[in-house]
PDB file of N, CA and C in Angstrom:
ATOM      1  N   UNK A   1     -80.653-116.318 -72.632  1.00  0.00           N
ATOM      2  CA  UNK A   1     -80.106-116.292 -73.965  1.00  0.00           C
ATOM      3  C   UNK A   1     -81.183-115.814 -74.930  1.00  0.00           C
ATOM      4  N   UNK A   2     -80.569-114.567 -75.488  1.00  0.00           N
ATOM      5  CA  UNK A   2     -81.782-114.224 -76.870  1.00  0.00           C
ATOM      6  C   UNK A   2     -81.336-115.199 -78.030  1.00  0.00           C
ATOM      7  N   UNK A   3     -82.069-115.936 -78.502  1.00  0.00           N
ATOM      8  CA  UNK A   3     -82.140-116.842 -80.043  1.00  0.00           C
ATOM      9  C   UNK A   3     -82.021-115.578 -80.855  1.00  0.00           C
ATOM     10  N   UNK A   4     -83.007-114.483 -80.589  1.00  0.00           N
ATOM     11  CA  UNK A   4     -82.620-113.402 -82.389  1.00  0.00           C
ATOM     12  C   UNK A   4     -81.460-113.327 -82.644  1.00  0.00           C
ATOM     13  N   UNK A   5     -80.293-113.007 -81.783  1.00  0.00           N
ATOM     14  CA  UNK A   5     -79.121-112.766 -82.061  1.00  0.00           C
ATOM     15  C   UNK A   5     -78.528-113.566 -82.976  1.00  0.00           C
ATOM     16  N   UNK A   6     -79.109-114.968 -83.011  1.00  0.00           N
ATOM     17  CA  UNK A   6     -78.458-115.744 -84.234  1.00  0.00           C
ATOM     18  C   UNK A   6     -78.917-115.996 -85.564  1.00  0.00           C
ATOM     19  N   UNK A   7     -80.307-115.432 -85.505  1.00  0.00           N
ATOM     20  CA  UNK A   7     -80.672-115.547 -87.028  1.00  0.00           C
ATOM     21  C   UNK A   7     -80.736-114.008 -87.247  1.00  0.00           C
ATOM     22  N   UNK A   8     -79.625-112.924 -87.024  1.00  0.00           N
ATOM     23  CA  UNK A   8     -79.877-112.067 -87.981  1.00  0.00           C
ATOM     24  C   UNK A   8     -79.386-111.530 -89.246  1.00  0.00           C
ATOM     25  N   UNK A   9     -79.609-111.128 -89.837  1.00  0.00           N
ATOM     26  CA  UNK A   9     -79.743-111.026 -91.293  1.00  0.00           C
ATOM     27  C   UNK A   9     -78.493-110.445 -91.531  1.00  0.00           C
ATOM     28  N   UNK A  10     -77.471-110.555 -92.871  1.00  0.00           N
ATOM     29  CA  UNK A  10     -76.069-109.617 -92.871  1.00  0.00           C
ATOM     30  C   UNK A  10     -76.439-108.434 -93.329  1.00  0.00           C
ATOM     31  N   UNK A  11     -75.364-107.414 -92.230  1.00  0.00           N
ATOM     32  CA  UNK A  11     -76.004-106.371 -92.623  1.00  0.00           C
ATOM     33  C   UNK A  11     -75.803-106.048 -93.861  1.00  0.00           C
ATOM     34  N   UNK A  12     -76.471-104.931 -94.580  1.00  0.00           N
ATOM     35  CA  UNK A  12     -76.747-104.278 -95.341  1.00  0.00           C
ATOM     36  C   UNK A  12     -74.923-103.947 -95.835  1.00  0.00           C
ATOM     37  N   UNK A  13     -74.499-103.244 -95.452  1.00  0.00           N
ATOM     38  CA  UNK A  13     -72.984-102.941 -95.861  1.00  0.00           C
ATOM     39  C   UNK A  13     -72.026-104.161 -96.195  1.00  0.00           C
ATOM     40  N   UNK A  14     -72.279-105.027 -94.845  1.00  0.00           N
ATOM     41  CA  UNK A  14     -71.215-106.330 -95.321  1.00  0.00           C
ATOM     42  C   UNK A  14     -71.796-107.352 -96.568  1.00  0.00           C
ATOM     43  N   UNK A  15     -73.190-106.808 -97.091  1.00  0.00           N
ATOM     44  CA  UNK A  15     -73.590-107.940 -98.085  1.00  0.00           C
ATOM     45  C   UNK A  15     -73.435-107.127 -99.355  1.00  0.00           C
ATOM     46  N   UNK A  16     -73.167-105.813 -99.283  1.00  0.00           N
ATOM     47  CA  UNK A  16     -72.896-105.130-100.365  1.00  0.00           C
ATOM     48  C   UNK A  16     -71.233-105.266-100.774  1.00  0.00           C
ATOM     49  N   UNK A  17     -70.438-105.339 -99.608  1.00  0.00           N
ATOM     50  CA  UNK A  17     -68.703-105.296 -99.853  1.00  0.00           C
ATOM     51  C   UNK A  17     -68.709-107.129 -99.873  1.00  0.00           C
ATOM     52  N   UNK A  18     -69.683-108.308 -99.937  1.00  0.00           N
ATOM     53  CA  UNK A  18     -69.327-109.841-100.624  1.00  0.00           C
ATOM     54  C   UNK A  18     -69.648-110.037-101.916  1.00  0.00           C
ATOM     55  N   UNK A  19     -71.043-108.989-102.501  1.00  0.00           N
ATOM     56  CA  UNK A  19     -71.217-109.118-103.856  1.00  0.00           C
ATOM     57  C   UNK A  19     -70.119-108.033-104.758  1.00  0.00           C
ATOM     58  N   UNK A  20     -69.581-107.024-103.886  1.00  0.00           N
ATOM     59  CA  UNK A  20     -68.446-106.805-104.495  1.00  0.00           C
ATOM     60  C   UNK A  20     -67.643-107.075-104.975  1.00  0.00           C
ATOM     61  N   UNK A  21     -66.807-107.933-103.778  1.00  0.00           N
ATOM     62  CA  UNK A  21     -65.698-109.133-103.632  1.00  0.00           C
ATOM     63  C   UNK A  21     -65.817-110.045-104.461  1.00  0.00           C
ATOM     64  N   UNK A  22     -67.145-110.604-104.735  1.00  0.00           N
ATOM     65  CA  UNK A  22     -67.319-111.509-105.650  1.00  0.00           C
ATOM     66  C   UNK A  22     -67.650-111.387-107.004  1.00  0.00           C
ATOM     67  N   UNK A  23     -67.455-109.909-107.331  1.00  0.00           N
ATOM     68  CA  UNK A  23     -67.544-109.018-109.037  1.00  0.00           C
ATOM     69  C   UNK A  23     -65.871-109.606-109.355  1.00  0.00           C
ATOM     70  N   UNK A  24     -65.007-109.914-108.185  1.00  0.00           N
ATOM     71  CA  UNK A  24     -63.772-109.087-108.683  1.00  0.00           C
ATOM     72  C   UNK A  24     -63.406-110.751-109.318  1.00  0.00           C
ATOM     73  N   UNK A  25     -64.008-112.235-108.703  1.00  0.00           N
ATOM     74  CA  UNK A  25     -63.310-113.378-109.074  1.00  0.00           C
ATOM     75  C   UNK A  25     -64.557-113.716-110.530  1.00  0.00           C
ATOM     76  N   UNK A  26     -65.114-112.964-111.266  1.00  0.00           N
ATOM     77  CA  UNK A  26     -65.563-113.260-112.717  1.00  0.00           C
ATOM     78  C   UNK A  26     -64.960-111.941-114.118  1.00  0.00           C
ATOM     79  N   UNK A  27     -64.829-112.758-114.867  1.00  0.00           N
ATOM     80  CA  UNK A  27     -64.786-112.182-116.003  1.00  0.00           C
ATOM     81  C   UNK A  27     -65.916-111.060-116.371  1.00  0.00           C
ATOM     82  N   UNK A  28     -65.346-109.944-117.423  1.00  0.00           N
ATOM     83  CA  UNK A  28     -66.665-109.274-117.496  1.00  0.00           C
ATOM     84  C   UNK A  28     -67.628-109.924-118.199  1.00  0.00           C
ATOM     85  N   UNK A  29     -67.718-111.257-118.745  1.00  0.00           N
ATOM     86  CA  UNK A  29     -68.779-111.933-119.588  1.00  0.00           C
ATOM     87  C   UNK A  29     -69.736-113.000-118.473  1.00  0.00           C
ATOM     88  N   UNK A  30     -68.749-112.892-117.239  1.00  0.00           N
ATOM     89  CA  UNK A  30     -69.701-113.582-115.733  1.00  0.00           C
ATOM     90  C   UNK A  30     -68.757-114.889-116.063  1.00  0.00           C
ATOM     91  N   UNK A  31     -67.945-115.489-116.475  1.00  0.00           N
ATOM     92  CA  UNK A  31     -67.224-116.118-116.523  1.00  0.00           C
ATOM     93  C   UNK A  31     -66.227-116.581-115.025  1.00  0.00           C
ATOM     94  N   UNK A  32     -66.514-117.538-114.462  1.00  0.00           N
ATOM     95  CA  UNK A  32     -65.547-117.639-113.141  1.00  0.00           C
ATOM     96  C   UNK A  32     -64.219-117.740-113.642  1.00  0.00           C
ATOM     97  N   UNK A  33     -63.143-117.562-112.847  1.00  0.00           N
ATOM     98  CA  UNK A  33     -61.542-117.094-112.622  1.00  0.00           C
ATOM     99  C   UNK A  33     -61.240-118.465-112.507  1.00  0.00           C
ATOM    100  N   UNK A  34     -60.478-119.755-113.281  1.00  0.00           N
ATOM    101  CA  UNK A  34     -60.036-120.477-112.718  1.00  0.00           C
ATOM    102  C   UNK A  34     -59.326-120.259-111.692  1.00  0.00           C
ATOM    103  N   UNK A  35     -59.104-121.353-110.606  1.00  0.00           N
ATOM    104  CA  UNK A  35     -58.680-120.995-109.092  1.00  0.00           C
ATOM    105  C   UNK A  35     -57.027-121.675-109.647  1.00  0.00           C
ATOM    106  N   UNK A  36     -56.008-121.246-108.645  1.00  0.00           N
ATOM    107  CA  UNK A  36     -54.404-121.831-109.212  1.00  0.00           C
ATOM    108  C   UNK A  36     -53.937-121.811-107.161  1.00  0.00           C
ATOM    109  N   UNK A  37     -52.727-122.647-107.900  1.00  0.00           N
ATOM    110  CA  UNK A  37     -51.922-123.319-106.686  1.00  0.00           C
ATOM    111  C   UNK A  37     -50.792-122.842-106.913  1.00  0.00           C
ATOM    112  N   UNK A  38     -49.036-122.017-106.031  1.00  0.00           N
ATOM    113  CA  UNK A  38     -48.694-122.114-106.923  1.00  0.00           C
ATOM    114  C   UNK A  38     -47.485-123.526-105.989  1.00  0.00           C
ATOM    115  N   UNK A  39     -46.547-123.948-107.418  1.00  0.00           N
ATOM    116  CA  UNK A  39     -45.917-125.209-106.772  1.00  0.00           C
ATOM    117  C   UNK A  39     -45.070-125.060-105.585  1.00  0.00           C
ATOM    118  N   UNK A  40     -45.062-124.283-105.097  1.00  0.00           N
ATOM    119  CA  UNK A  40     -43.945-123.914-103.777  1.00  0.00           C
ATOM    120  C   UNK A  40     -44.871-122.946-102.519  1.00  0.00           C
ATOM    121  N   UNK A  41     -44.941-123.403-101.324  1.00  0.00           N
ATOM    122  CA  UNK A  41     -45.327-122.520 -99.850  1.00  0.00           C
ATOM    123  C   UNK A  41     -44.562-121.247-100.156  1.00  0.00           C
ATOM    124  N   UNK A  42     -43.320-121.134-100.328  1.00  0.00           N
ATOM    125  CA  UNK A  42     -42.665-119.860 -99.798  1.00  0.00           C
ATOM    126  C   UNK A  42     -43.007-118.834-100.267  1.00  0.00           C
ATOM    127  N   UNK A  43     -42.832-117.751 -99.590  1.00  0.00           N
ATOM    128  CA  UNK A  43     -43.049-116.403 -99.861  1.00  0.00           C
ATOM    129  C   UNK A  43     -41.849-115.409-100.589  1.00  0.00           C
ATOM    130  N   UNK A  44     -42.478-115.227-101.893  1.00  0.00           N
ATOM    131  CA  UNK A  44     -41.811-114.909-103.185  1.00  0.00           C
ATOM    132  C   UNK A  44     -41.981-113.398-103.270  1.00  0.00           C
ATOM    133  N   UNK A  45     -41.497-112.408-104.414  1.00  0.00           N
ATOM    134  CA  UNK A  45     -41.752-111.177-104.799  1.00  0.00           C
ATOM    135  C   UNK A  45     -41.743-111.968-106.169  1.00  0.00           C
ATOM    136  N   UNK A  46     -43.369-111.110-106.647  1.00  0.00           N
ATOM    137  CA  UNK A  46     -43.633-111.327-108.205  1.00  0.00           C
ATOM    138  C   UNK A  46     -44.206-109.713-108.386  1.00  0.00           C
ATOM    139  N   UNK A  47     -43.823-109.310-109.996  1.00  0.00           N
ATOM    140  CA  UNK A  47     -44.248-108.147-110.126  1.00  0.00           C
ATOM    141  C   UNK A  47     -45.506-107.829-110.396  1.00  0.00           C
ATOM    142  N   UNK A  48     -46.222-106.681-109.790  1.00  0.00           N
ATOM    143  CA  UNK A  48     -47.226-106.483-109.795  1.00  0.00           C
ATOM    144  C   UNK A  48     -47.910-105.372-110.583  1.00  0.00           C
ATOM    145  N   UNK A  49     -48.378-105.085-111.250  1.00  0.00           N
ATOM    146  CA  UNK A  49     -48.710-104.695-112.199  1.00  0.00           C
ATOM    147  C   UNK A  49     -49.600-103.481-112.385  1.00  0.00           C
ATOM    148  N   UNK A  50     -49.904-103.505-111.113  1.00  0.00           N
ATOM    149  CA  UNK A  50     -50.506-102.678-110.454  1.00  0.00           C
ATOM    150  C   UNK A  50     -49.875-100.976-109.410  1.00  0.00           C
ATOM    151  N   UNK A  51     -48.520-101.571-108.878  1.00  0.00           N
ATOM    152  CA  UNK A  51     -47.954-100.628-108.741  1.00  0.00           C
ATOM    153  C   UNK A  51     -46.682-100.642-109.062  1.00  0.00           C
ATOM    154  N   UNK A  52     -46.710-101.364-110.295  1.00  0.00           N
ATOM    155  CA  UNK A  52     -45.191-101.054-111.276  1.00  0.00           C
ATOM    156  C   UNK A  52     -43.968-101.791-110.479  1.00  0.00           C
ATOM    157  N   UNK A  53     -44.279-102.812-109.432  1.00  0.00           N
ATOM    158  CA  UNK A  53     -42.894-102.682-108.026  1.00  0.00           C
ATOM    159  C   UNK A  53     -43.267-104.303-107.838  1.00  0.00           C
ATOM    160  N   UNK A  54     -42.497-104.556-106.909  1.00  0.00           N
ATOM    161  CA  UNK A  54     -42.543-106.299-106.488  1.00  0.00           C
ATOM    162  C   UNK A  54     -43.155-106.181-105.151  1.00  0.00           C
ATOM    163  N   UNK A  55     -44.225-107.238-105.308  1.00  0.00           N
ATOM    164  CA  UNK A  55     -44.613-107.538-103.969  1.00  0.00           C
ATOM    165  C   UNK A  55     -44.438-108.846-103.842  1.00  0.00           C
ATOM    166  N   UNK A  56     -44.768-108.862-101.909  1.00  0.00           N
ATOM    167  CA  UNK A  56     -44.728-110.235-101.781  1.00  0.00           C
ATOM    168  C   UNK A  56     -45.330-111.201-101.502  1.00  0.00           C
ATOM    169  N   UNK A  57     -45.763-112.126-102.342  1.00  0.00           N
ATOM    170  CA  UNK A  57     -46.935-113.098-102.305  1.00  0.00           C
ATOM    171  C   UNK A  57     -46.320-114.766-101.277  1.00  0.00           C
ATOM    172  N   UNK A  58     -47.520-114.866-100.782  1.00  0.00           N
ATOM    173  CA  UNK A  58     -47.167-116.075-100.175  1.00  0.00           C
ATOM    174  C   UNK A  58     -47.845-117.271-101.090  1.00  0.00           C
ATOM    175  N   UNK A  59     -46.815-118.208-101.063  1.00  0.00           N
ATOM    176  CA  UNK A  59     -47.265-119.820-102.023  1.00  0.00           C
ATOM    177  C   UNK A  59     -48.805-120.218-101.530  1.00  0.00           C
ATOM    178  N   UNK A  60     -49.013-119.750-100.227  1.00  0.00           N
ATOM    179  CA  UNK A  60     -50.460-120.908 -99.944  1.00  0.00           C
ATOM    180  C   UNK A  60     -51.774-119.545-100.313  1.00  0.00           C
ATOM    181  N   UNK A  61     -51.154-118.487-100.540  1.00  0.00           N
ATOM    182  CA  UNK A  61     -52.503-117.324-100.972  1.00  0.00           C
ATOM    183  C   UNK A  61     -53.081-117.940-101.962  1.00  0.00           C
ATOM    184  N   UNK A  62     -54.662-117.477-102.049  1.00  0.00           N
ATOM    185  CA  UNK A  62     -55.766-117.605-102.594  1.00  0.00           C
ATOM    186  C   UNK A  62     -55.425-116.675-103.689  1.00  0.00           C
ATOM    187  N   UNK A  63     -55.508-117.815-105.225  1.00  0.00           N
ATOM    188  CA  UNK A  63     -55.041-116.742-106.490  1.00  0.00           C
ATOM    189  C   UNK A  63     -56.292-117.830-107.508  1.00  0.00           C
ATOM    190  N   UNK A  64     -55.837-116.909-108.723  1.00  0.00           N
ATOM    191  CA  UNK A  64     -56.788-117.035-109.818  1.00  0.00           C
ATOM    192  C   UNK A  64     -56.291-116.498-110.930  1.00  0.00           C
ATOM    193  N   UNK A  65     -55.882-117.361-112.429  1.00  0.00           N
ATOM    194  CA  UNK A  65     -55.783-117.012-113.332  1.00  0.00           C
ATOM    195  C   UNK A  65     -56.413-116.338-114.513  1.00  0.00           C
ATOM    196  N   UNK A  66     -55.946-115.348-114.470  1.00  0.00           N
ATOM    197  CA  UNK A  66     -56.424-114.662-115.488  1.00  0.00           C
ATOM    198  C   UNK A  66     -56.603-114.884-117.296  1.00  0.00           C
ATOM    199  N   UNK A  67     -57.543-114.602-117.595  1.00  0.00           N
ATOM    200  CA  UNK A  67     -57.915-115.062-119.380  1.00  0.00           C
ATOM    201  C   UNK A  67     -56.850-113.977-119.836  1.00  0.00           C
ATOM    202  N   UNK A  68     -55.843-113.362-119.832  1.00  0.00           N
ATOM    203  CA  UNK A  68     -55.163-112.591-120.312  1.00  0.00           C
ATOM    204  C   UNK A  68     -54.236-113.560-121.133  1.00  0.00           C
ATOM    205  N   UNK A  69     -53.655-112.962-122.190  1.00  0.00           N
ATOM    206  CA  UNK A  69     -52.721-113.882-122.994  1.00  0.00           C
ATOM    207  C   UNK A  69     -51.442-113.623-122.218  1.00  0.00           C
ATOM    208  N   UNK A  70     -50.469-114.633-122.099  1.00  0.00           N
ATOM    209  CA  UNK A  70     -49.139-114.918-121.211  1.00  0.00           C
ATOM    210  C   UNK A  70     -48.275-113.899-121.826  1.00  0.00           C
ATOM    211  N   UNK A  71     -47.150-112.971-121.146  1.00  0.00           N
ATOM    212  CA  UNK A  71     -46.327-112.186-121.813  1.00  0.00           C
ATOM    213  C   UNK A  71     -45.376-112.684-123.071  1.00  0.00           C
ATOM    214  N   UNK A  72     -44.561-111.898-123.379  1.00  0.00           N
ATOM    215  CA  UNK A  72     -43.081-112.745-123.949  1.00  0.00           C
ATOM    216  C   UNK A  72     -42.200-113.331-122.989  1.00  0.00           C
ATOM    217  N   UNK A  73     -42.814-113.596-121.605  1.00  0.00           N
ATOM    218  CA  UNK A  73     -41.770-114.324-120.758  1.00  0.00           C
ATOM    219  C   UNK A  73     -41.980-115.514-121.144  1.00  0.00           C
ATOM    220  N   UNK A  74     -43.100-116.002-120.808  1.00  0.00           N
ATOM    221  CA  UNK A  74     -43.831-116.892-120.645  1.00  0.00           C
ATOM    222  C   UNK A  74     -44.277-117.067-119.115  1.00  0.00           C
ATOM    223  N   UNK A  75     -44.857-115.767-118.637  1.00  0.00           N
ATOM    224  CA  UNK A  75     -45.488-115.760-117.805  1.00  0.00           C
ATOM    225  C   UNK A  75     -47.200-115.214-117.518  1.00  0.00           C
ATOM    226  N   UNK A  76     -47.935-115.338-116.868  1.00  0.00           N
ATOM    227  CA  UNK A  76     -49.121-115.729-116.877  1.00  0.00           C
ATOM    228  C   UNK A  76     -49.565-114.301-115.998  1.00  0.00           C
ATOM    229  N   UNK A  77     -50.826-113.505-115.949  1.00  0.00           N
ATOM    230  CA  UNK A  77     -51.437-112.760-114.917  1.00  0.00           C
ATOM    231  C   UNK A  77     -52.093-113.175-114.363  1.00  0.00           C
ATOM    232  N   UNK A  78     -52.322-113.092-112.923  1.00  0.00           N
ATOM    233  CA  UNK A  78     -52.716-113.779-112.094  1.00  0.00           C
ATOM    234  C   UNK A  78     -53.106-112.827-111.066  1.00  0.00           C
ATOM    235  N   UNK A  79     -54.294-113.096-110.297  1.00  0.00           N
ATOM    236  CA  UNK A  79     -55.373-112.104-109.618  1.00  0.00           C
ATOM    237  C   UNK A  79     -55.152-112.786-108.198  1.00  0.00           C
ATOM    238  N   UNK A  80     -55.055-111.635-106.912  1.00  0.00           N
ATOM    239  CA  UNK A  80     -55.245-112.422-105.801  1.00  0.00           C
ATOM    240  C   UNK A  80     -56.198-111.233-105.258  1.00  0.00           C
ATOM    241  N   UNK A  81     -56.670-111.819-103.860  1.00  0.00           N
ATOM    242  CA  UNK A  81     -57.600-110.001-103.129  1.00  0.00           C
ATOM    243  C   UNK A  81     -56.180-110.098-102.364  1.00  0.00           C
ATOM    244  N   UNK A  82     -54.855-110.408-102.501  1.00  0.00           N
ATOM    245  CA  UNK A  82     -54.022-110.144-101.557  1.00  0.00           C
ATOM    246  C   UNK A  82     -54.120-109.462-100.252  1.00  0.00           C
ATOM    247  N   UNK A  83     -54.907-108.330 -99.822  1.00  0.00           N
ATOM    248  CA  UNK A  83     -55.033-108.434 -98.772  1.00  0.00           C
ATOM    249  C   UNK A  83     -56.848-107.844 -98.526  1.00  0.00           C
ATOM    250  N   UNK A  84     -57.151-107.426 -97.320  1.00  0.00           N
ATOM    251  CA  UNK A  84     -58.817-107.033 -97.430  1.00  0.00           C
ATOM    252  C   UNK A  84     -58.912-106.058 -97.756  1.00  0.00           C
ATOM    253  N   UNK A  85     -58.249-104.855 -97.930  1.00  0.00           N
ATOM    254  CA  UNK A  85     -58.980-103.655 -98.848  1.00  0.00           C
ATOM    255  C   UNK A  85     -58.699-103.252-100.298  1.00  0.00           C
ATOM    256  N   UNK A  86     -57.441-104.512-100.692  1.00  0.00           N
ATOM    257  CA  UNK A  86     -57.596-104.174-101.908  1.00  0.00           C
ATOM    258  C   UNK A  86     -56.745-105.729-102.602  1.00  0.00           C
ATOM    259  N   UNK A  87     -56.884-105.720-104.222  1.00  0.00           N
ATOM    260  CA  UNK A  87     -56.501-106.921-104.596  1.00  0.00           C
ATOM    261  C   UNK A  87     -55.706-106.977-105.426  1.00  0.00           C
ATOM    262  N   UNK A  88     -54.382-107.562-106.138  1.00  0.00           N
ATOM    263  CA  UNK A  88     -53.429-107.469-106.258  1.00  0.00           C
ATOM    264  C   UNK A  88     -53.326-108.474-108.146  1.00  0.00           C
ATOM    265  N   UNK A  89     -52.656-107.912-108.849  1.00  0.00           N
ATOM    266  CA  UNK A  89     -52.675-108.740-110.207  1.00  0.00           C
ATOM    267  C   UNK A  89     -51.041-108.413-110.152  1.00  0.00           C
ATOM    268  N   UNK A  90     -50.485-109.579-110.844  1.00  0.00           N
ATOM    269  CA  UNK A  90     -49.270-109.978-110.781  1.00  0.00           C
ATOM    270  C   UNK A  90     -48.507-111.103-112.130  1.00  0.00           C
ATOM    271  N   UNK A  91     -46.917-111.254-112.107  1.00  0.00           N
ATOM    272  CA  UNK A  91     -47.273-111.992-112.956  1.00  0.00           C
ATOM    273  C   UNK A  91     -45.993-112.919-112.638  1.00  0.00           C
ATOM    274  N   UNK A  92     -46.752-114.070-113.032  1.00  0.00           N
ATOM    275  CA  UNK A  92     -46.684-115.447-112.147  1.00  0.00           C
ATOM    276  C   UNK A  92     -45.861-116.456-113.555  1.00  0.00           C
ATOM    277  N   UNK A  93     -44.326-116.821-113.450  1.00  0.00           N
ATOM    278  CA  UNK A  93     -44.013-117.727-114.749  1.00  0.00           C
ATOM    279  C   UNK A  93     -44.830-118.968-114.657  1.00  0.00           C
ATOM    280  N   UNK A  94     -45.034-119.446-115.793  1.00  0.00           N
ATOM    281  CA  UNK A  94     -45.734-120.660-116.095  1.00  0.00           C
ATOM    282  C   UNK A  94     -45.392-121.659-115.678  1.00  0.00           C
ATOM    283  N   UNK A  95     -44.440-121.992-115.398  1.00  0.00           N
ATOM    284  CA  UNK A  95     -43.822-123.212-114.838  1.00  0.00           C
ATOM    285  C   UNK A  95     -44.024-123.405-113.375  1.00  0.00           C
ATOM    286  N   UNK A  96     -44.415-122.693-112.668  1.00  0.00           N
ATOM    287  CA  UNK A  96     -45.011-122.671-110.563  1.00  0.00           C
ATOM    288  C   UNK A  96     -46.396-122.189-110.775  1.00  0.00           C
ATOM    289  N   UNK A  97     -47.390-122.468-112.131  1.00  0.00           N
ATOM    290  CA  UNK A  97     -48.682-122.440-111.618  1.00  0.00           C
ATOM    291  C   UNK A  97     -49.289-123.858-111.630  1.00  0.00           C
ATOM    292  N   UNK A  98     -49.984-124.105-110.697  1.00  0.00           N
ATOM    293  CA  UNK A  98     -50.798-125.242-110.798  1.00  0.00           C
ATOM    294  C   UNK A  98     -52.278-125.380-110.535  1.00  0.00           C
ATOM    295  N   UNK A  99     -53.020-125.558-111.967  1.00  0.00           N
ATOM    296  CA  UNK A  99     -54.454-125.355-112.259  1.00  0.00           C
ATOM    297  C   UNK A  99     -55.071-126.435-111.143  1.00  0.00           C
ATOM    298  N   UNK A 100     -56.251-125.664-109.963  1.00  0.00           N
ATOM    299  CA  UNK A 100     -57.479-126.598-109.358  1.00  0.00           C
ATOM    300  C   UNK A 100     -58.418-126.373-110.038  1.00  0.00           C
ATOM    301  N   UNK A 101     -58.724-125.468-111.111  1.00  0.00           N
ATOM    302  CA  UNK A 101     -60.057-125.916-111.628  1.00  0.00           C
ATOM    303  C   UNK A 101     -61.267-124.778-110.537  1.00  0.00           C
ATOM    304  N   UNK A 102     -62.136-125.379-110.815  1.00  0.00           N
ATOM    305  CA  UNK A 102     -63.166-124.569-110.916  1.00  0.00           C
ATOM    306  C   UNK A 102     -64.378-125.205-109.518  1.00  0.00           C
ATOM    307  N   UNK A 103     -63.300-124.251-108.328  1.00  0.00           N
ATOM    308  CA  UNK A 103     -63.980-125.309-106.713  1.00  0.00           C
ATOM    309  C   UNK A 103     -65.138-124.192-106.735  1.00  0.00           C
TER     310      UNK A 103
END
């Protein structure tokens, strides 16, 4: 058994695409994204804002509210990396978000 194999260093590319990843959950003032829940598992279509169309988000995805002011719905924008090459803003009514705060 070689031991180096386990202390080596991340490469160069994958530590450049986590400080990426991790530009996308702060504000431009470095401000973290509160983290959100939303009240239901199931897998919904909310519109996305991004390509004008409905996608479909699952209840237990990893999301984050956005400092944006809420529409005239009274719905909220809301940030996910929905999937790994790219990340998804959407908009989520106020009434199925539920604030965790700042894990």
């Amino acid at each position: 058994m070689n031991l180096d194999d386990f202390e080596a260093y991340l490469d160069p590319d994958a530590e450049a695409l986590a400080f990426k990843l991790q530009a996308y959950l702060k504000t431009k003032n470095g401000n973290l994204l509160e983290q959100i829940t939303l009240n239901h598992k199931d897998n919904r279509y909310y519109w996305c804002i991004m390509t004008k169309g409905f996608i479909l988000i699952n209840g237990n995805a990893e999301m984050y509210i956005l400092s944006w002011k809420e529409d005239d719905k009274g719905q909220y924008y809301v940030y996910s990396p929905y999937s790994f090459a790219q990340g998804a803003v959407f908009m989520v009514p106020k009434n199925e978000i539920i604030k965790m705060g700042y894990n």
